[in-house]
C-alpha atoms as a PDB file:
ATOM      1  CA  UNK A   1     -79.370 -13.053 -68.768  1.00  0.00           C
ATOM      2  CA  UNK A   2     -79.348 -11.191 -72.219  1.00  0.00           C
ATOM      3  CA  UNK A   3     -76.683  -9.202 -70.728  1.00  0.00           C
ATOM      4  CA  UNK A   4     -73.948 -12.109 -70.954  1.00  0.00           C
ATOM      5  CA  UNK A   5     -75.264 -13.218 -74.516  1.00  0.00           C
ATOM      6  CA  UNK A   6     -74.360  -9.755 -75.562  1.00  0.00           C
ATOM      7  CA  UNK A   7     -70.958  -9.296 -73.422  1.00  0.00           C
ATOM      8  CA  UNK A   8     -70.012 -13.010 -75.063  1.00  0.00           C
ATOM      9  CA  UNK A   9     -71.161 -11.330 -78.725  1.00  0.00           C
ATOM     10  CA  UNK A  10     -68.637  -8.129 -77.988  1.00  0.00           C
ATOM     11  CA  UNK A  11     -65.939 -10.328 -77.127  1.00  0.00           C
ATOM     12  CA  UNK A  12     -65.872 -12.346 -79.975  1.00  0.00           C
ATOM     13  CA  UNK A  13     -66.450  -9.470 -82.577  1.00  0.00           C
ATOM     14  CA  UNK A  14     -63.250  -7.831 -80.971  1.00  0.00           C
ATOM     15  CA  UNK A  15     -61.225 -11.195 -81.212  1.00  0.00           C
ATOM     16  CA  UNK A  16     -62.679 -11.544 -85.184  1.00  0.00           C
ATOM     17  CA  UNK A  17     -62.813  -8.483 -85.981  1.00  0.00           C
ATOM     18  CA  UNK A  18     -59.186  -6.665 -84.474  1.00  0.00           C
ATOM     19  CA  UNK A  19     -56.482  -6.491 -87.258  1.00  0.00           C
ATOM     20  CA  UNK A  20     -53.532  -8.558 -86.035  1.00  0.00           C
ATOM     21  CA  UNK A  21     -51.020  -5.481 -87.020  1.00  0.00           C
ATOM     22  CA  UNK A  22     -52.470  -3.764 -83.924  1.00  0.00           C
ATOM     23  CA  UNK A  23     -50.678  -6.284 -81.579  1.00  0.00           C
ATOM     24  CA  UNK A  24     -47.312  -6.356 -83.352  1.00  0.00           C
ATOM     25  CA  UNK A  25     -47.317 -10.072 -84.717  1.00  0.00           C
ATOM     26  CA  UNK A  26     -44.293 -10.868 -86.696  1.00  0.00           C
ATOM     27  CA  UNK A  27     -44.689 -14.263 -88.305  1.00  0.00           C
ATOM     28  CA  UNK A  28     -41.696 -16.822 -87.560  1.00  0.00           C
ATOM     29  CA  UNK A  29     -38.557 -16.313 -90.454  1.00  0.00           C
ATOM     30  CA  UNK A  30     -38.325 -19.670 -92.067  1.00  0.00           C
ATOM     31  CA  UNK A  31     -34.552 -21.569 -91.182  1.00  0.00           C
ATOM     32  CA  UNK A  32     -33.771 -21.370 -94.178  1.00  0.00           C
ATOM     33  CA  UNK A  33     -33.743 -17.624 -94.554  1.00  0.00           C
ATOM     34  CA  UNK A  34     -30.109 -16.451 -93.988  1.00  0.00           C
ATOM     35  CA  UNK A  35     -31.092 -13.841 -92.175  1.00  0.00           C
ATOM     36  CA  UNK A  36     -32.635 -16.058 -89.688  1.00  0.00           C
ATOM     37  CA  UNK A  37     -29.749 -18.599 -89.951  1.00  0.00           C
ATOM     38  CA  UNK A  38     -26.979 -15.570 -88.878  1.00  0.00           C
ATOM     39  CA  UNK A  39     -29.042 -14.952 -85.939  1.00  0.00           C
ATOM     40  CA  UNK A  40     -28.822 -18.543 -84.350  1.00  0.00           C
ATOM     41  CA  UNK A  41     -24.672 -19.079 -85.076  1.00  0.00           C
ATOM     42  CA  UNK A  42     -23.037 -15.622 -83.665  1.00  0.00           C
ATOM     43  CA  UNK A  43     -19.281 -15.497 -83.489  1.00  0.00           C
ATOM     44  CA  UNK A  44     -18.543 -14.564 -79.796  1.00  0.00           C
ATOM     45  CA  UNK A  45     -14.158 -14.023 -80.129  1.00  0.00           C
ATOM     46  CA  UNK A  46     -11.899 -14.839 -82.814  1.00  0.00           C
ATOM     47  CA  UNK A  47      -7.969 -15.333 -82.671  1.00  0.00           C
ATOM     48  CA  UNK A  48      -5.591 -16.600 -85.332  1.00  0.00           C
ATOM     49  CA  UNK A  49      -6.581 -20.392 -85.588  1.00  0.00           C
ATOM     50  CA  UNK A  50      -9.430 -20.512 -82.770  1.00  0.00           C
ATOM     51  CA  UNK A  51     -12.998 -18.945 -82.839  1.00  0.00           C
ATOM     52  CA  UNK A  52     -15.802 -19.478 -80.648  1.00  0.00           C
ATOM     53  CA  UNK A  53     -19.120 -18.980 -81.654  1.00  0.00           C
ATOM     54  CA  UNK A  54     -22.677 -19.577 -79.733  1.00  0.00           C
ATOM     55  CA  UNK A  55     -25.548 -22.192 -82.178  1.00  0.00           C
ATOM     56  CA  UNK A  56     -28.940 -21.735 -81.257  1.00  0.00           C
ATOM     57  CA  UNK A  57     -29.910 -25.072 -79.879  1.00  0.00           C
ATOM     58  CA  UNK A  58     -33.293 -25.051 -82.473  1.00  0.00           C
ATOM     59  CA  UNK A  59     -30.813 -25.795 -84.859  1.00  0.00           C
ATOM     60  CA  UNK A  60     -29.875 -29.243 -83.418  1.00  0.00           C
ATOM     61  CA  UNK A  61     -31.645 -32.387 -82.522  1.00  0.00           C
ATOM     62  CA  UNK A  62     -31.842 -33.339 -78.801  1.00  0.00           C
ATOM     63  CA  UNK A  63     -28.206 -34.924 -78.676  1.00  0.00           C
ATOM     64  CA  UNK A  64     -28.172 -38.319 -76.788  1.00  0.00           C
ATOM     65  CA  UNK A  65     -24.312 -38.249 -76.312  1.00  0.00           C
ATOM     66  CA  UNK A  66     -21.662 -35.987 -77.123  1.00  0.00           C
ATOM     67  CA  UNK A  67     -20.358 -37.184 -79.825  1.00  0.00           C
ATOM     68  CA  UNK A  68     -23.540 -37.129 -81.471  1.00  0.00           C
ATOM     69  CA  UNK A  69     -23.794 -33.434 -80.058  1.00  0.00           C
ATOM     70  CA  UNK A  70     -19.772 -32.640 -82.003  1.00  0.00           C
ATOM     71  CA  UNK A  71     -21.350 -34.058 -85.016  1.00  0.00           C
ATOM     72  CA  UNK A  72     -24.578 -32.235 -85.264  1.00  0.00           C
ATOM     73  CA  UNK A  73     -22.861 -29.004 -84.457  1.00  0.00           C
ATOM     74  CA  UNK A  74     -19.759 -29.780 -86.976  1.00  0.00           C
ATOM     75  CA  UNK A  75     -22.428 -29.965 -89.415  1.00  0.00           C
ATOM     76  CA  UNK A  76     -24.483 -26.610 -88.719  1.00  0.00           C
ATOM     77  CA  UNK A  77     -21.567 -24.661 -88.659  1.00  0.00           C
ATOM     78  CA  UNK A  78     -20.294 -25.894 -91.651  1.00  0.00           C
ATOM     79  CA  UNK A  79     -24.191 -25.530 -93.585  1.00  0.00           C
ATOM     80  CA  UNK A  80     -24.334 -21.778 -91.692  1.00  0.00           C
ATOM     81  CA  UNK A  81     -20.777 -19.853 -92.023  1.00  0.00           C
ATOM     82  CA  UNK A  82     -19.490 -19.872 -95.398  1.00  0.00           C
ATOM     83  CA  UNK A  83     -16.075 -19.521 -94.275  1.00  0.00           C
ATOM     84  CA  UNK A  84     -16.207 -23.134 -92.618  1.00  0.00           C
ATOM     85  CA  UNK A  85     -17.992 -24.893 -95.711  1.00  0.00           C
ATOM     86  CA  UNK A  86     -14.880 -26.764 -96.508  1.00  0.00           C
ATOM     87  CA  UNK A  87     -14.870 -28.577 -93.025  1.00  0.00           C
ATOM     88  CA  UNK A  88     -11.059 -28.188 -92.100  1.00  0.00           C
ATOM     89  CA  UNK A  89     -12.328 -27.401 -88.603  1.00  0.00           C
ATOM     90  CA  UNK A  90     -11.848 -29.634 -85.178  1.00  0.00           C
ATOM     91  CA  UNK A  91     -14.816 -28.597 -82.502  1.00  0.00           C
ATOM     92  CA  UNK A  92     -12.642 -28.332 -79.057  1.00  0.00           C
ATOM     93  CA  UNK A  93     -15.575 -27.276 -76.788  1.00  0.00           C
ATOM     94  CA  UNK A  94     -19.019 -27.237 -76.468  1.00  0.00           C
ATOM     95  CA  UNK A  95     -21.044 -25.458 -73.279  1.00  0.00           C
ATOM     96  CA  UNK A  96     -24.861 -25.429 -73.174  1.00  0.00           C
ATOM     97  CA  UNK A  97     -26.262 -22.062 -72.850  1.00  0.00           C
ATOM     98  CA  UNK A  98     -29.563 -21.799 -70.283  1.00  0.00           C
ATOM     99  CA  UNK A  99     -32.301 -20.109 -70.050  1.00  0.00           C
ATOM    100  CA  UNK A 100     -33.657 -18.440 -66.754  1.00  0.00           C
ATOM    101  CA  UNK A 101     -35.564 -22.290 -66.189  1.00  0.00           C
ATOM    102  CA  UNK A 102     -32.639 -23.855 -67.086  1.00  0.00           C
ATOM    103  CA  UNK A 103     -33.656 -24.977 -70.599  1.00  0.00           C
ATOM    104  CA  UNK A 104     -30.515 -25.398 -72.896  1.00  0.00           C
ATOM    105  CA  UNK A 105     -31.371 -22.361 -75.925  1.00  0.00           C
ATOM    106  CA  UNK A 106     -27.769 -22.662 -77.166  1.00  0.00           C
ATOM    107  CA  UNK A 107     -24.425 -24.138 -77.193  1.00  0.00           C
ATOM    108  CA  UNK A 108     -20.762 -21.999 -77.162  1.00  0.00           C
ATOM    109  CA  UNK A 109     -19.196 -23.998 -79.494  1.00  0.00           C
ATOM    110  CA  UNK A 110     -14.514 -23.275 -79.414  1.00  0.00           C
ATOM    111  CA  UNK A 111     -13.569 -23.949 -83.325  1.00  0.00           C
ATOM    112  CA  UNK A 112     -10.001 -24.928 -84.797  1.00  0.00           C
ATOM    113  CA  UNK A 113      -9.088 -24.296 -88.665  1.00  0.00           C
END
């Protein structure tokens, strides 16, 4: 049975002992890293008065009802895109982006100056 002891000893000196760098782990950018924050709110089309842009639904509360939803999103946008700090801007649409399972990720979110 001193063949398992010594199998359980290898294992765990390769999970203590292996440098994390050899497996690629990239720890998680803080929100409030703009780098991180262009990521989750990408403009997807533009036109004169109307843009449309996709939030990543980790920056929102689970919304109860829509308006709730408008709100929530009114404010990201306006904390994320400098351009919409002021917030002159009317939300006009909002579709839930899914996942393969069907899990909501992100919203498309239609914007009017």
């Amino acid at each position: 049975m001193w063949q398992y002891d010594l199998a359980v000893v290898l294992i765990l000196i390769f999970v203590l002992a292996t440098p994390a760098h050899w497996f690629h782990d990239q720890p998680n950018q803080a929100s409030g890293n703009s780098t991180a924050t262009s990521r989750q709110v990408l403009l997807l089309s533009s036109s004169d008065n109307k843009q449309v842009y996709q939030v990543d639904s980790r920056l929102l509360a689970l919304p109860e009802t829509i308006p709730v939803l408008q709100n929530q999103l009114h404010i990201a946008l306006q904390k994320s895109l400098p351009k919409l700090q002021n917030g002159h801007f009317s939300i006009t649409k909002i579709e839930a982006v899914r996942d393969e399972q069907g899990i909501v990720v992100a919203y498309r979110v239609e914007v009017h100056n």
